[in-house]
Protein backbone atom coordinates (compact mmCIF):
# COMPACT_ATOMS: atom_id res chain seq x y z
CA UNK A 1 13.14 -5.08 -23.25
CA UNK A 2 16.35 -6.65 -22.56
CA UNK A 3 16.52 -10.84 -22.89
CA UNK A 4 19.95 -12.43 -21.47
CA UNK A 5 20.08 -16.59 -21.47
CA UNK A 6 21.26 -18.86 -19.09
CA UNK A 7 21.21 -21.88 -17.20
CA UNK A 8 17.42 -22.79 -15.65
CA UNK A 9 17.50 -23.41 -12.37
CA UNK A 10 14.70 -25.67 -10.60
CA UNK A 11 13.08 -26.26 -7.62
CA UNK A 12 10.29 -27.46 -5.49
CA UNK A 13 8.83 -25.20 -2.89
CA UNK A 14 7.03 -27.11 -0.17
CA UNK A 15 5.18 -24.87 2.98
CA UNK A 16 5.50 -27.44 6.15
CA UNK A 17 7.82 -28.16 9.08
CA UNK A 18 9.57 -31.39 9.68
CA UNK A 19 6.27 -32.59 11.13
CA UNK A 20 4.41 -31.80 8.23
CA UNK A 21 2.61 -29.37 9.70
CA UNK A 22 1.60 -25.92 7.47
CA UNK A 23 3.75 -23.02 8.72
CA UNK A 24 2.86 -19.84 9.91
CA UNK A 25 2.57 -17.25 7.45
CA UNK A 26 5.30 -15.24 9.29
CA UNK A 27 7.44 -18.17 8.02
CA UNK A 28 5.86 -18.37 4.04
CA UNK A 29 7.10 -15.03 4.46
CA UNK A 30 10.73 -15.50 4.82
CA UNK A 31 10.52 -18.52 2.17
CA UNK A 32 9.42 -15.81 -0.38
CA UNK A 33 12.00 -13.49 0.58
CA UNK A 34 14.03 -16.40 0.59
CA UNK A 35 12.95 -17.26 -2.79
CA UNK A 36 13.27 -13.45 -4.24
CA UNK A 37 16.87 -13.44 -3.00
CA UNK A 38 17.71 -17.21 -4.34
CA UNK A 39 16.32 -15.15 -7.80
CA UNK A 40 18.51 -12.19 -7.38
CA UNK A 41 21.72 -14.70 -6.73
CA UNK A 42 20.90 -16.83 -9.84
CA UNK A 43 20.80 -13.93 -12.02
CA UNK A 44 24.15 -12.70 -10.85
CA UNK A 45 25.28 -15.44 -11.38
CA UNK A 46 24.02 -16.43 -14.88
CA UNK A 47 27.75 -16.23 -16.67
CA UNK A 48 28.97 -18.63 -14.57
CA UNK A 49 25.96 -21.02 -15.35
CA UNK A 50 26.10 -20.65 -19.13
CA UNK A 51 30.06 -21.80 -19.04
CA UNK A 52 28.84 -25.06 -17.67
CA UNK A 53 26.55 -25.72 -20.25
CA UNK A 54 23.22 -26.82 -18.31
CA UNK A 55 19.63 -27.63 -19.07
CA UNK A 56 17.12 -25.21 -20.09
CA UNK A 57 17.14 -21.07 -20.17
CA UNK A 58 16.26 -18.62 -18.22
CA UNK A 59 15.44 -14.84 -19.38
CA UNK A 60 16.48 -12.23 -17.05
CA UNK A 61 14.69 -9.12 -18.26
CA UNK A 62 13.94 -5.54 -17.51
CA UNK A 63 10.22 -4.06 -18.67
CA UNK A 64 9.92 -0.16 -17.51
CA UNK A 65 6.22 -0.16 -18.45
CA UNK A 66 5.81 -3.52 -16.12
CA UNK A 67 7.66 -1.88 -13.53
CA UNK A 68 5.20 1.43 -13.54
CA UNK A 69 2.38 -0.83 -13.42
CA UNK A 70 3.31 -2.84 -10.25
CA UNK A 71 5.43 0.06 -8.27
CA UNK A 72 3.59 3.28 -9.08
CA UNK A 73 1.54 5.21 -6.57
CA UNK A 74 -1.67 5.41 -7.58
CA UNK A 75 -2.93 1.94 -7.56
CA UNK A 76 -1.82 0.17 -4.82
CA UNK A 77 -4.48 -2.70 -4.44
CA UNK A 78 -5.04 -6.03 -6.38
CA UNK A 79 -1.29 -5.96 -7.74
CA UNK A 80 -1.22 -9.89 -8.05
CA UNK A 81 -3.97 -9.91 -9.87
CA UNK A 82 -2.15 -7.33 -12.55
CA UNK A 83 0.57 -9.68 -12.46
CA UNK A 84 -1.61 -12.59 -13.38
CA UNK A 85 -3.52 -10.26 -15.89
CA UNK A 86 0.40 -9.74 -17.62
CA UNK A 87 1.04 -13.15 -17.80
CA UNK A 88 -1.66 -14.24 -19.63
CA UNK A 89 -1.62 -11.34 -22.09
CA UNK A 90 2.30 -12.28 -22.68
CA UNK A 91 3.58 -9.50 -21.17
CA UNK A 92 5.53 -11.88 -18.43
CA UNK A 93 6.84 -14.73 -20.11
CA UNK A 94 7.43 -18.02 -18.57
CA UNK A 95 10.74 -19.00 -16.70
CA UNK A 96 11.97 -15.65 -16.89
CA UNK A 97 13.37 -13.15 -13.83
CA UNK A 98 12.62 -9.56 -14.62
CA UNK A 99 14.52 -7.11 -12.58
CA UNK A 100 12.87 -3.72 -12.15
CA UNK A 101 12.93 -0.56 -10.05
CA UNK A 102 11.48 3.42 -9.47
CA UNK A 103 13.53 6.39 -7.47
CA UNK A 104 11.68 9.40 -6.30
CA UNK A 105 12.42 12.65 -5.53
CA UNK A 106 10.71 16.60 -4.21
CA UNK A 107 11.14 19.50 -3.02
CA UNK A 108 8.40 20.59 -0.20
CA UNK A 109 7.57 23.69 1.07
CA UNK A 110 4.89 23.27 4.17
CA UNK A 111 3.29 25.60 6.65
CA UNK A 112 0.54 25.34 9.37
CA UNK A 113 -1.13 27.85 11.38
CA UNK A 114 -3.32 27.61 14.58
CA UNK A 115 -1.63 24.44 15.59
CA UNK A 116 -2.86 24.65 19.23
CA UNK A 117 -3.62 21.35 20.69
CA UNK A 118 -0.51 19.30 20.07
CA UNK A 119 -1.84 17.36 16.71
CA UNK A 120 0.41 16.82 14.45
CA UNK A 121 1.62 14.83 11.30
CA UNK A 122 3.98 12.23 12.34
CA UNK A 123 6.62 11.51 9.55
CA UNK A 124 4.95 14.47 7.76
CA UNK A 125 6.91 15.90 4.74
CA UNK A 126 7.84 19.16 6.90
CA UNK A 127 8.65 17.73 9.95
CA UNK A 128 8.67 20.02 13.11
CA UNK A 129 4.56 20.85 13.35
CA UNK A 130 5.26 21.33 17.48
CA UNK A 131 2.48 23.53 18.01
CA UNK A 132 1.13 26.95 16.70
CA UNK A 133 2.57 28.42 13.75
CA UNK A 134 5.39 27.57 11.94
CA UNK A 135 6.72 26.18 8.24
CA UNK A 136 9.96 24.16 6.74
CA UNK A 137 11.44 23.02 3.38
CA UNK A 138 13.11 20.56 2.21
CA UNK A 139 14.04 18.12 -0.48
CA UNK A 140 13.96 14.20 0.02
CA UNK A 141 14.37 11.18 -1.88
CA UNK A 142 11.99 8.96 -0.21
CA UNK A 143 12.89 5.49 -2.19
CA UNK A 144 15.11 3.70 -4.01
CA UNK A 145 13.00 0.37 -5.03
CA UNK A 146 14.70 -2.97 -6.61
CA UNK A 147 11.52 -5.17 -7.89
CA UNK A 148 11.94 -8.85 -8.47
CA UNK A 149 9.48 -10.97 -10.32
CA UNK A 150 10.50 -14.66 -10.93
CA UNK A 151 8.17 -16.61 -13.21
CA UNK A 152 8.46 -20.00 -12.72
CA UNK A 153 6.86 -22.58 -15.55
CA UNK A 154 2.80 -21.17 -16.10
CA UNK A 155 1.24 -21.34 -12.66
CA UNK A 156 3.74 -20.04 -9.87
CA UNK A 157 4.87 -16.38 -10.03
CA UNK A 158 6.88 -14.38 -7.12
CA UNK A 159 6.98 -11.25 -6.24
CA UNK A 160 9.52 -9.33 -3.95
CA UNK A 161 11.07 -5.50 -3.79
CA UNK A 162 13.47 -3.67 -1.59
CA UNK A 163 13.08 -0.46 -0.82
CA UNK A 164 15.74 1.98 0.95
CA UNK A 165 13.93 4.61 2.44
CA UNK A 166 15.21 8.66 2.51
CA UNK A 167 18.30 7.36 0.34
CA UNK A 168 21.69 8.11 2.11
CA UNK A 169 19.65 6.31 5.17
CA UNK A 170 20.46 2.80 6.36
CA UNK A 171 17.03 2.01 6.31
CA UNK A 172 16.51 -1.12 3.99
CA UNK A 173 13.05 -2.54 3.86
CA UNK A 174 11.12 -5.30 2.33
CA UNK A 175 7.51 -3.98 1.47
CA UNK A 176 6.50 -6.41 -0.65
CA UNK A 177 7.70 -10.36 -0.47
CA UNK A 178 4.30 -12.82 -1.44
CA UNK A 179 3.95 -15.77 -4.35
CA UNK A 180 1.17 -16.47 -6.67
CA UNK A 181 -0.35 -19.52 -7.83
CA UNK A 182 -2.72 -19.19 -10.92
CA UNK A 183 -2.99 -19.31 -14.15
CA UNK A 184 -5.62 -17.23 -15.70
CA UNK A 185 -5.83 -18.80 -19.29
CA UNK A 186 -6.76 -22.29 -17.82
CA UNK A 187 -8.40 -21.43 -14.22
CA UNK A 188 -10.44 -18.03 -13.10
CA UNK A 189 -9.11 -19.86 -9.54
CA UNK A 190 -5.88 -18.15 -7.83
CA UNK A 191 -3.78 -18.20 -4.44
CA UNK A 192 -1.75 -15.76 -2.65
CA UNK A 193 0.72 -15.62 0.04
CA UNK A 194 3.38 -13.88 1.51
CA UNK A 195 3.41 -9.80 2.53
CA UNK A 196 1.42 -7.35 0.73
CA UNK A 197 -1.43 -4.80 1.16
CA UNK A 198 -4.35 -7.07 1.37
CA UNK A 199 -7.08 -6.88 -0.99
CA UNK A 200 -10.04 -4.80 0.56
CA UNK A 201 -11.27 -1.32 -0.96
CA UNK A 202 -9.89 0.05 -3.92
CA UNK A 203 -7.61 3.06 -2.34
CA UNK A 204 -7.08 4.16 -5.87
CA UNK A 205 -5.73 7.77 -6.09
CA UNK A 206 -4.66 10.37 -8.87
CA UNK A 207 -2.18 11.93 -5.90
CA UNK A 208 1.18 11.89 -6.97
CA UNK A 209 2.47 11.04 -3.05
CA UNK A 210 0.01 12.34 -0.20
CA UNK A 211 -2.58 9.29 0.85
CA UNK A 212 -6.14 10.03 0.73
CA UNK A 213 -7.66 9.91 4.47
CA UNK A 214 -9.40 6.75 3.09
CA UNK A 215 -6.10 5.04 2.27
CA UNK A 216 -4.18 6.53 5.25
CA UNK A 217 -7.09 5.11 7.82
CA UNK A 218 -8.51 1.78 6.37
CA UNK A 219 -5.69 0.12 4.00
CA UNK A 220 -5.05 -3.06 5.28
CA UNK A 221 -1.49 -4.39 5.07
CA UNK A 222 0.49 -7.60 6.22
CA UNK A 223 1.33 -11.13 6.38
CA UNK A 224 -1.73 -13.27 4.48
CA UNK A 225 -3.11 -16.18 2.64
CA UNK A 226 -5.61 -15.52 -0.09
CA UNK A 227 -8.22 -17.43 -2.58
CA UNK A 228 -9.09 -14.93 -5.86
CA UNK A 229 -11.62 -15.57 -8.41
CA UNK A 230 -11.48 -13.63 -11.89
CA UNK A 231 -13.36 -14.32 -14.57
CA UNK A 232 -15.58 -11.92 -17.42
CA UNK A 233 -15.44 -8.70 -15.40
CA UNK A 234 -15.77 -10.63 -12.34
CA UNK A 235 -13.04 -10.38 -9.54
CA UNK A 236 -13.47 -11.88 -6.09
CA UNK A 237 -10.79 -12.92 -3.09
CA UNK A 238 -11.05 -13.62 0.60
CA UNK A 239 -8.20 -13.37 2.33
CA UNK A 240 -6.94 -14.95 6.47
CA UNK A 241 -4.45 -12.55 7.97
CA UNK A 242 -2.66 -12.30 11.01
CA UNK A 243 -4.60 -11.83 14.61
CA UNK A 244 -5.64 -8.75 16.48
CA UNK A 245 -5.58 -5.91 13.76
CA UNK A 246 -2.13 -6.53 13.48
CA UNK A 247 -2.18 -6.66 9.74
CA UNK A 248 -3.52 -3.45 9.62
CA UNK A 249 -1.03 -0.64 8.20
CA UNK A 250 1.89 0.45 9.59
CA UNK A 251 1.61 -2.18 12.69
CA UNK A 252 3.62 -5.12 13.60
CA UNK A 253 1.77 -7.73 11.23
CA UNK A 254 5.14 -9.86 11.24
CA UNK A 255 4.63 -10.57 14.77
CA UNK A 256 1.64 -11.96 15.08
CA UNK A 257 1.02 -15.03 15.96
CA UNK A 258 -2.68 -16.28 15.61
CA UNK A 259 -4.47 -15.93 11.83
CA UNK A 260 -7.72 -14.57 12.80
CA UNK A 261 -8.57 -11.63 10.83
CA UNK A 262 -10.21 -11.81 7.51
CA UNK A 263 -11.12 -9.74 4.46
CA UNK A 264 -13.74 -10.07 1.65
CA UNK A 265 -13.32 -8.37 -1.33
CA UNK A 266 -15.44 -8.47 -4.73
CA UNK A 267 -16.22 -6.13 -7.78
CA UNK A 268 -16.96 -5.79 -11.69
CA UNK A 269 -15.21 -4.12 -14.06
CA UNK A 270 -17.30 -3.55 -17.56
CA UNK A 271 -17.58 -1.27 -20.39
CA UNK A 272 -20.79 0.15 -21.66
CA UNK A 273 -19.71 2.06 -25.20
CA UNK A 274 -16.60 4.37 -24.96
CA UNK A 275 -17.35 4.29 -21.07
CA UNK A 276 -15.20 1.94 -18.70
CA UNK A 277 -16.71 1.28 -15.72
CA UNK A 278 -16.24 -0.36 -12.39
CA UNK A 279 -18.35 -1.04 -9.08
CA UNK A 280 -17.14 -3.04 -5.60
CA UNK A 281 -17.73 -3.83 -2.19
CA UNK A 282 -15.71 -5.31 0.55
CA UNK A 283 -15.40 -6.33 4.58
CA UNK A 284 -12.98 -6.57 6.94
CA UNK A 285 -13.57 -8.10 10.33
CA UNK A 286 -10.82 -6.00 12.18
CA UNK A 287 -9.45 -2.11 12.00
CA UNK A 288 -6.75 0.11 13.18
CA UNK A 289 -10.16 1.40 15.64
CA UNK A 290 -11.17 -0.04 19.20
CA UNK A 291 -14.60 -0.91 19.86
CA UNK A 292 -13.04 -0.41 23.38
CA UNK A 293 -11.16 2.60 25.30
CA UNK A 294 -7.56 1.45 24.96
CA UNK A 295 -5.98 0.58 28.05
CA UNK A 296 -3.04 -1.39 29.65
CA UNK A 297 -2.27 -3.95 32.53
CA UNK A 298 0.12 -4.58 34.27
CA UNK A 299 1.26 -7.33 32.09
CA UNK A 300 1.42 -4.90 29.28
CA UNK A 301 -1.58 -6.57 27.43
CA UNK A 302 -3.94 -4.35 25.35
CA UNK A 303 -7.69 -4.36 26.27
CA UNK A 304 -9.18 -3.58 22.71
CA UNK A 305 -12.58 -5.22 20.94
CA UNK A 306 -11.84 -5.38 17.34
CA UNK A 307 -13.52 -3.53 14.68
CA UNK A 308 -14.31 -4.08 11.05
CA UNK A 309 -15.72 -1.94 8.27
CA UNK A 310 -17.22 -2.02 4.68
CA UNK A 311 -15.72 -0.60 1.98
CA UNK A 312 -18.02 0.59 -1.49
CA UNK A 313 -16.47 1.75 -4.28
CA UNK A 314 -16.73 2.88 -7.67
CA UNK A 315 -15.88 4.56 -10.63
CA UNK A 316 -15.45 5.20 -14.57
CA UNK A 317 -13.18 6.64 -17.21
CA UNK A 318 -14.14 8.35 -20.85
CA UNK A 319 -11.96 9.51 -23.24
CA UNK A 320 -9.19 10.07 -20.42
CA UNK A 321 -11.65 11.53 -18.04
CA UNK A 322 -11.64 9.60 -14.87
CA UNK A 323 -13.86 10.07 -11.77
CA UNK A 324 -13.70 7.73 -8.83
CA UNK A 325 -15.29 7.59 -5.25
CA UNK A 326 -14.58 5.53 -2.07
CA UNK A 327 -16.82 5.26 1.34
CA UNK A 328 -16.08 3.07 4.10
CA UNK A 329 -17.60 2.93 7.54
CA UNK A 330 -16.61 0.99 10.85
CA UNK A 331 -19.44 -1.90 11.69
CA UNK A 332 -19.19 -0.93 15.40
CA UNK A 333 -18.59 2.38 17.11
CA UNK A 334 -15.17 3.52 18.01
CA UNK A 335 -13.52 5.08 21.42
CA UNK A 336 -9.72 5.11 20.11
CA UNK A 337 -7.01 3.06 18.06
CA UNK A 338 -6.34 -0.40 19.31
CA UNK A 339 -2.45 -1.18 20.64
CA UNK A 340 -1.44 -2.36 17.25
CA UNK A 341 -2.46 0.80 15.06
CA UNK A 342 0.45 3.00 13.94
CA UNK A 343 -1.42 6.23 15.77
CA UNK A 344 -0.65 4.04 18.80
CA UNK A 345 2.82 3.09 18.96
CA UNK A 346 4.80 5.23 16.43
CA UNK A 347 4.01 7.90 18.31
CA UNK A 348 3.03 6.36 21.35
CA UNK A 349 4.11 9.51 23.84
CA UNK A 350 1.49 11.98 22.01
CA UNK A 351 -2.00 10.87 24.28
CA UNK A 352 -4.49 13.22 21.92
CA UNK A 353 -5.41 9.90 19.69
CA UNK A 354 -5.78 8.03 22.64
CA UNK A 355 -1.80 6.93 23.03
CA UNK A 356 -0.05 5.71 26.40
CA UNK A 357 2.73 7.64 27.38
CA UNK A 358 5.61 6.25 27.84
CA UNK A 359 5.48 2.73 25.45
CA UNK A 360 7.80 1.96 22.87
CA UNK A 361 6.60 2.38 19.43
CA UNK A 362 6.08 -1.39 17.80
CA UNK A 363 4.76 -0.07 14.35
CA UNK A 364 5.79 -1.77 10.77
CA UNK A 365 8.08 0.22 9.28
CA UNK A 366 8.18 -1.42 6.06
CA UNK A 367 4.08 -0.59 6.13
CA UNK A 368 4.59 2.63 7.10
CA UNK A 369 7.43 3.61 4.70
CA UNK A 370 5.69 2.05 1.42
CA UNK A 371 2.37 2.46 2.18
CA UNK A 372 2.09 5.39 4.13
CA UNK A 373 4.08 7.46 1.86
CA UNK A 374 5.23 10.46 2.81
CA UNK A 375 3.12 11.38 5.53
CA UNK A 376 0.17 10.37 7.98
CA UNK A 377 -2.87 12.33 8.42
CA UNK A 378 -2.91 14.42 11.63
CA UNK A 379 -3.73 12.63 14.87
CA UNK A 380 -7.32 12.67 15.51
CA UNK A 381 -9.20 11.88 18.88
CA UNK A 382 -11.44 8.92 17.46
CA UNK A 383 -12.95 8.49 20.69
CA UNK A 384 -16.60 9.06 21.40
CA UNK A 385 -18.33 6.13 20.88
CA UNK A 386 -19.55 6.22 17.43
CA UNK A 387 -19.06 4.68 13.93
CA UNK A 388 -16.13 6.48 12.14
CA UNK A 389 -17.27 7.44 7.96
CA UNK A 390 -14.19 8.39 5.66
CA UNK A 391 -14.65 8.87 2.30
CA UNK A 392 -13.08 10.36 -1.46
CA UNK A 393 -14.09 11.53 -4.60
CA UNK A 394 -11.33 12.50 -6.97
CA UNK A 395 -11.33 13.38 -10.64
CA UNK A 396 -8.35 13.82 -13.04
CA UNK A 397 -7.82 13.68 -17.11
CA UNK A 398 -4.85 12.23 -19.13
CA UNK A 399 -4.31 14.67 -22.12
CA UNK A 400 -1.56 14.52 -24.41
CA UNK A 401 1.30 17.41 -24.49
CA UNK A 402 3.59 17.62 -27.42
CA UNK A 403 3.31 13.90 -27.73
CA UNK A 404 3.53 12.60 -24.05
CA UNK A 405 0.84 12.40 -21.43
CA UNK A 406 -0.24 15.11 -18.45
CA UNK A 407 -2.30 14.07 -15.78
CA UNK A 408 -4.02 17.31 -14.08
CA UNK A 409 -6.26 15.91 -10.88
CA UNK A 410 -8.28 16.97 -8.23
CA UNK A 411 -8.97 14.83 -5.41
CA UNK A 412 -11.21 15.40 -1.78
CA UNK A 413 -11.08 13.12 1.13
CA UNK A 414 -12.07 12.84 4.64
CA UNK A 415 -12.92 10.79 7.69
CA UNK A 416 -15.16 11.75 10.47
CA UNK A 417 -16.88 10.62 13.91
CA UNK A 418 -18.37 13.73 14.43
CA UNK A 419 -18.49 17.05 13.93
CA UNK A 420 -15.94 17.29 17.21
CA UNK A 421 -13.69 14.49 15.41
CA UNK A 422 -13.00 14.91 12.17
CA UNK A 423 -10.57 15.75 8.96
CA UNK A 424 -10.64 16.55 5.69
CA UNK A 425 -7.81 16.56 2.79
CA UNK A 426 -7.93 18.44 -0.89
CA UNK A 427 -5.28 17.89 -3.11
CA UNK A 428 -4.65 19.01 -6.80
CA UNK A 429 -1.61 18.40 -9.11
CA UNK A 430 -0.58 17.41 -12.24
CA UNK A 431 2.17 15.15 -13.62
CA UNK A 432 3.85 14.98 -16.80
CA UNK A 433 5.64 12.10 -18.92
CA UNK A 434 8.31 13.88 -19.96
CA UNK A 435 10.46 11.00 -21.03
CA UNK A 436 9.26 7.31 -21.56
CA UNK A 437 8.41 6.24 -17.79
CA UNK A 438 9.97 9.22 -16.39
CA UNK A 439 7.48 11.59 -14.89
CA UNK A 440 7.85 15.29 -13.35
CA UNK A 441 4.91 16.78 -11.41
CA UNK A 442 3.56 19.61 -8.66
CA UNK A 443 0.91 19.32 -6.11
CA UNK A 444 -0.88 21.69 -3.66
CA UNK A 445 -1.96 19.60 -0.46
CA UNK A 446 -5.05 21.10 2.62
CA UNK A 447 -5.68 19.78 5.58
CA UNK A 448 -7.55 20.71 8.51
CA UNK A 449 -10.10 19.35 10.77
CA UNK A 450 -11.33 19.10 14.74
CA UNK A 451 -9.90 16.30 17.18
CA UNK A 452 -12.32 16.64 21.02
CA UNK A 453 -13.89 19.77 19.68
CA UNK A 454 -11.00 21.66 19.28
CA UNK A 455 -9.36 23.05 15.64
CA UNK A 456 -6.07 21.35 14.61
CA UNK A 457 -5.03 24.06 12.38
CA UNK A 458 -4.27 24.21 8.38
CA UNK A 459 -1.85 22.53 7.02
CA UNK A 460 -0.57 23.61 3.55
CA UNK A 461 2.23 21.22 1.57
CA UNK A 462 3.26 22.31 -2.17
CA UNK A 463 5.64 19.64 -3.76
CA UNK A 464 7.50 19.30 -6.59
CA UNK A 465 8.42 16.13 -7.49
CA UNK A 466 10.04 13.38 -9.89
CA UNK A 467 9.24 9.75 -10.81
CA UNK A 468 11.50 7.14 -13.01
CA UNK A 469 10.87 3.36 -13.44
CA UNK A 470 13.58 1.34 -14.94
C-alpha cells in the first residue's frame, strides 16, 4: 500500500434544487460523478496543496487486493456493502482517496453450426453469427478500468470508475458513479445512491467473463436510492429505481424520468463448523419481460405491462469447495421484452425476440459494456404467454499451485418459457494467480437452445484470457 499526504479538502454535499426540492436521481448521479472527478482533481493536485501548508491530510492510496474485491467478475452484487464491510475492518481508512484499476485481455476462438433462424449473439465475442455455419477469432482487450473511492470522515464513502471499452476505442464509460452513507461499527442502518447494479439476486459466478443466463436476463442495473440493513449474518435493502423497467440492464436507466420501480432484497450468511453458508430471497416489481405483446403508436410510445420476478438463492463453501445455485421466475406471464430491454433496442432491426424494425437502438451502453461482459445470450422468442424460469448451479474449488491459487469451475445455466423457448449455457475454466492480483485463465463456453420451436444452433467459445488489478 502506498500512503502520500496532503492538504484535506472539505465539503458539504447537499441533494436539492434552489427550491429545496430533492432532485432526481438522474441528477444525484452527476453530483457523484461530479464528486469522483472533484476526487481525481484533488489528488493531482496534492503537491500544490502541501506547498501551501493547509489543514488536515489526506491519504491517496492504492490497495490491489481492494481493487480485486470491488472490480472483479465474479461478484457483481452488494459491492457497497463490501465497501462498508472494509471500512469497518480498517481496510479503508478515513479521509483517504484510493485510486485503483483492472485491464483485461483474450484470445477467442468461436464457432456455431445450424444457425438457421437468424438468432444470434449481439456483441458476442466472435462477432459475425449471420446465419448457418460459420466461426472467427480474435483477441480483445475489453477494459481498461480507473476506480475511485473517496472516504470522507466515518459515515460518507463514494464510489466511481471509468471504464474504456475494447481499448484503442473512444468509448469512455462511467459504470459505476453512487455514494454511501453508513457506518457499520455504530449503525447496522445504511443508504445508497447514485448508479450501480441494484441489489436483487445474487448473480454470483465462478466464469471468468461469459454471464450466466441468470445474470444476462434478470440483473437489474441503473440510477437508484437504497435503505440496507446488516447486522449478525443478517443483510437486508430495498431499493426505488427509475420508471418503466428502465433500470433494468443494458437500457436507458439515465433517462428516465418517474422513480417507480422497486427491489427487495434480503439473506443470511452463517457458518455451521468448517462450512460457510448462505441463503436469500428477493423481488423486483419490473423486468426486461412484457406482460404485454410489444407494440408501437404512432406517437412512438411503448404499450408494455410491467413484470417482476423472485429471485432464491443459495449456497456454501468447505475447505475451498464452493457450490452455489440461483432460480428466478417472472410473477406474471410473458409475450416479449418491453421497449426499454436491451433485446429491444440494441438490436432493434432483428424481429425474432419480438423487436420493431426499423427503431433506433436506446440501450445503456455503460450497462451493457460492464455488466454484460463480453457477450449477450442469443435472442430468444419470449413470447407465448407464460412465466419465464432461468436458473444456475455452478461449482468450482480454489487449490493452491506452487504457492498461488487455481480456481478450476464448472458452471450450468438456463432460462426457459417452454420447451419451444428456451436456452441453456455450460461453461468450465480455470484461472490461475500467477503473480499477486494478476490472474491467467482458459474457458470452454455451450450454448444452444429453441426460440418459436425452432433450433438456434450450438455455439462453442474457447478463451484464453488475462486479469491484473493495480
Amino acid at each position: 500500500m502506498l500512503v502520500y499526504n496532503a492538504v484535506e479538502i472539505k465539503g458539504k454535499f447537499k441533494f436539492l434544487n434552489s427550491r429545496g426540492e430533492t432532485m432526481k436521481l438522474k441528477m444525484i448521479v452527476a453530483a457523484v460523478a461530479a464528486t469522483a472527478s472533484a476526487s481525481a482533481f484533488a489528488a493531482g493536485s496534492m503537491n500544490d496543496q502541501v506547498q501551501n501548508n493547509g489543514g488536515g491530510v489526506v491519504n491517496v492510496r492504492t490497495d490491489a487486493n481492494y481493487s480485486q474485491q470491488v472490480l472483479n467478475n465474479q461478484n457483481v452484487t452488494g459491492t457497497a456493502l463490501d465497501i462498508l464491510h472494509a471500512r469497518k475492518s480498517g481496510d479503508l481508512a478515513s479521509n483517504a482517496i484510493y485510486i485503483g484499476g483492472k485491464g483485461e485481455i483474450y484470445g477467442t476462438y468461436g464457432n456455431v453450426s445450424g444457425n438457421n433462424n437468424g438468432n444470434y449473439v449481439p456483441g458476442t465475442l466472435t462477432a459475425g453469427y449471420d446465419g448457418g455455419t460459420n466461426s472467427a477469432t480474435n483477441i480483445k482487450m475489453p477494459y481498461a478500468d480507473i476506480a475511485l473511492t473517496s472516504t470522507i470522515g466515518d459515515w460518507v464513502t463514494g464510489f466511481a470508475d471509468l471504464q474504456v471499452t475494447n481499448v484503442g476505442s473512444s468509448n469512455v464509460t462511467l459504470p459505476n458513479a453512487y455514494f454511501i452513507v453508513g457506518n457499520l461499527q455504530k449503525s447496522p442502518v445504511y443508504f445508497v445512491g447514485g448508479k450501480k447494479v441494484v441489489d436483487f439476486g445474487k448473480f454470483s459466478s465462478p466464469n471468468n467473463f461469459m454471464p450466466t443466463l441468470t445474470r444476462a436476463y434478470f440483473m437489474a442495473y441503473g440510477g437508484q436510492v437504497a435503505a440496507g440493513y446488516s447486522q449478525n449474518g443478517i443483510n437486508a435493502a430495498f431499493t426505488l429505481m427509475n420508471g418503466l423497467g428502465e433500470s433494468m440492464l443494458n437500457s436507458g436507466a439515465s433517462n428516465a424520468n418517474q422513480v417507480n420501480d422497486f427491489a427487495l432484497s434480503a439473506s443470511y450468511n452463517g457458518t455451521a463448523g468448517k462450512v460457510k453458508y448462505y441463503a436469500g430471497a428477493g423481488y423486483i416489481n419490473a423486468t426486461g419481460f412484457s406482460h404485454t405483446a410489444n407494440t408501437v403508436s404512432a406517437l412512438g410510445d411503448s404499450n408494455n405491462t410491467m413484470v417482476g420476478a423472485v429471485d432464491f438463492n443459495g449456497g456454501m463453501t468447505v475447505q475451498g469447495l464452493s457450490v452455489n445455485g440461483e432460480f428466478l421466475i417472472t410473477t406474471q406471464g410473458v409475450r416479449g421484452m418491453n421497449s426499454t430491454s436491451v433485446y429491444q433496442n440494441a438490436y432493434a432491426t432483428n424481429t425474432v425476440a419480438g423487436g420493431i424494425a426499423g427503431t433506433s437502438a436506446v440501450a445503456d451502453s455503460t450497462g451493457y459494456a460492464a455488466f454484460g461482459f463480453n457477450a449477450l445470450p442469443a435472442l430468444i422468442s419470449f413470447d407465448s404467454g407464460s412465466t419465464v424460469k432461468a436458473w444456475s448451479l455452478d461449482s468450482s474449488y480454489t487449490m493452491p499451485v506452487a504457492g498461488k491459487d487455481m480456481v478450476p469451475y464448472v458452471t450450468y445455466s438456463q432460462v426457459a418459457q417452454n420447451s419451444d423457448n428456451n436456452l441453456y449455457q455450460i461453461e468450465v475454466g480455470t484461472r490461475y494467480n500467477i503473480i499477486d492480483t494478476v490472474w491467467v485463465g482458459g474457458s470452454y463456453n455451450y450454448m444452444s437452445g429453441k426460440s418459436g420451436g425452432s433450433s438456434i444452433g450450438k455455439f462453442n467459445t474457447v478463451m484464453l484470457d488475462a486479469t491484473a488489478y493495480f
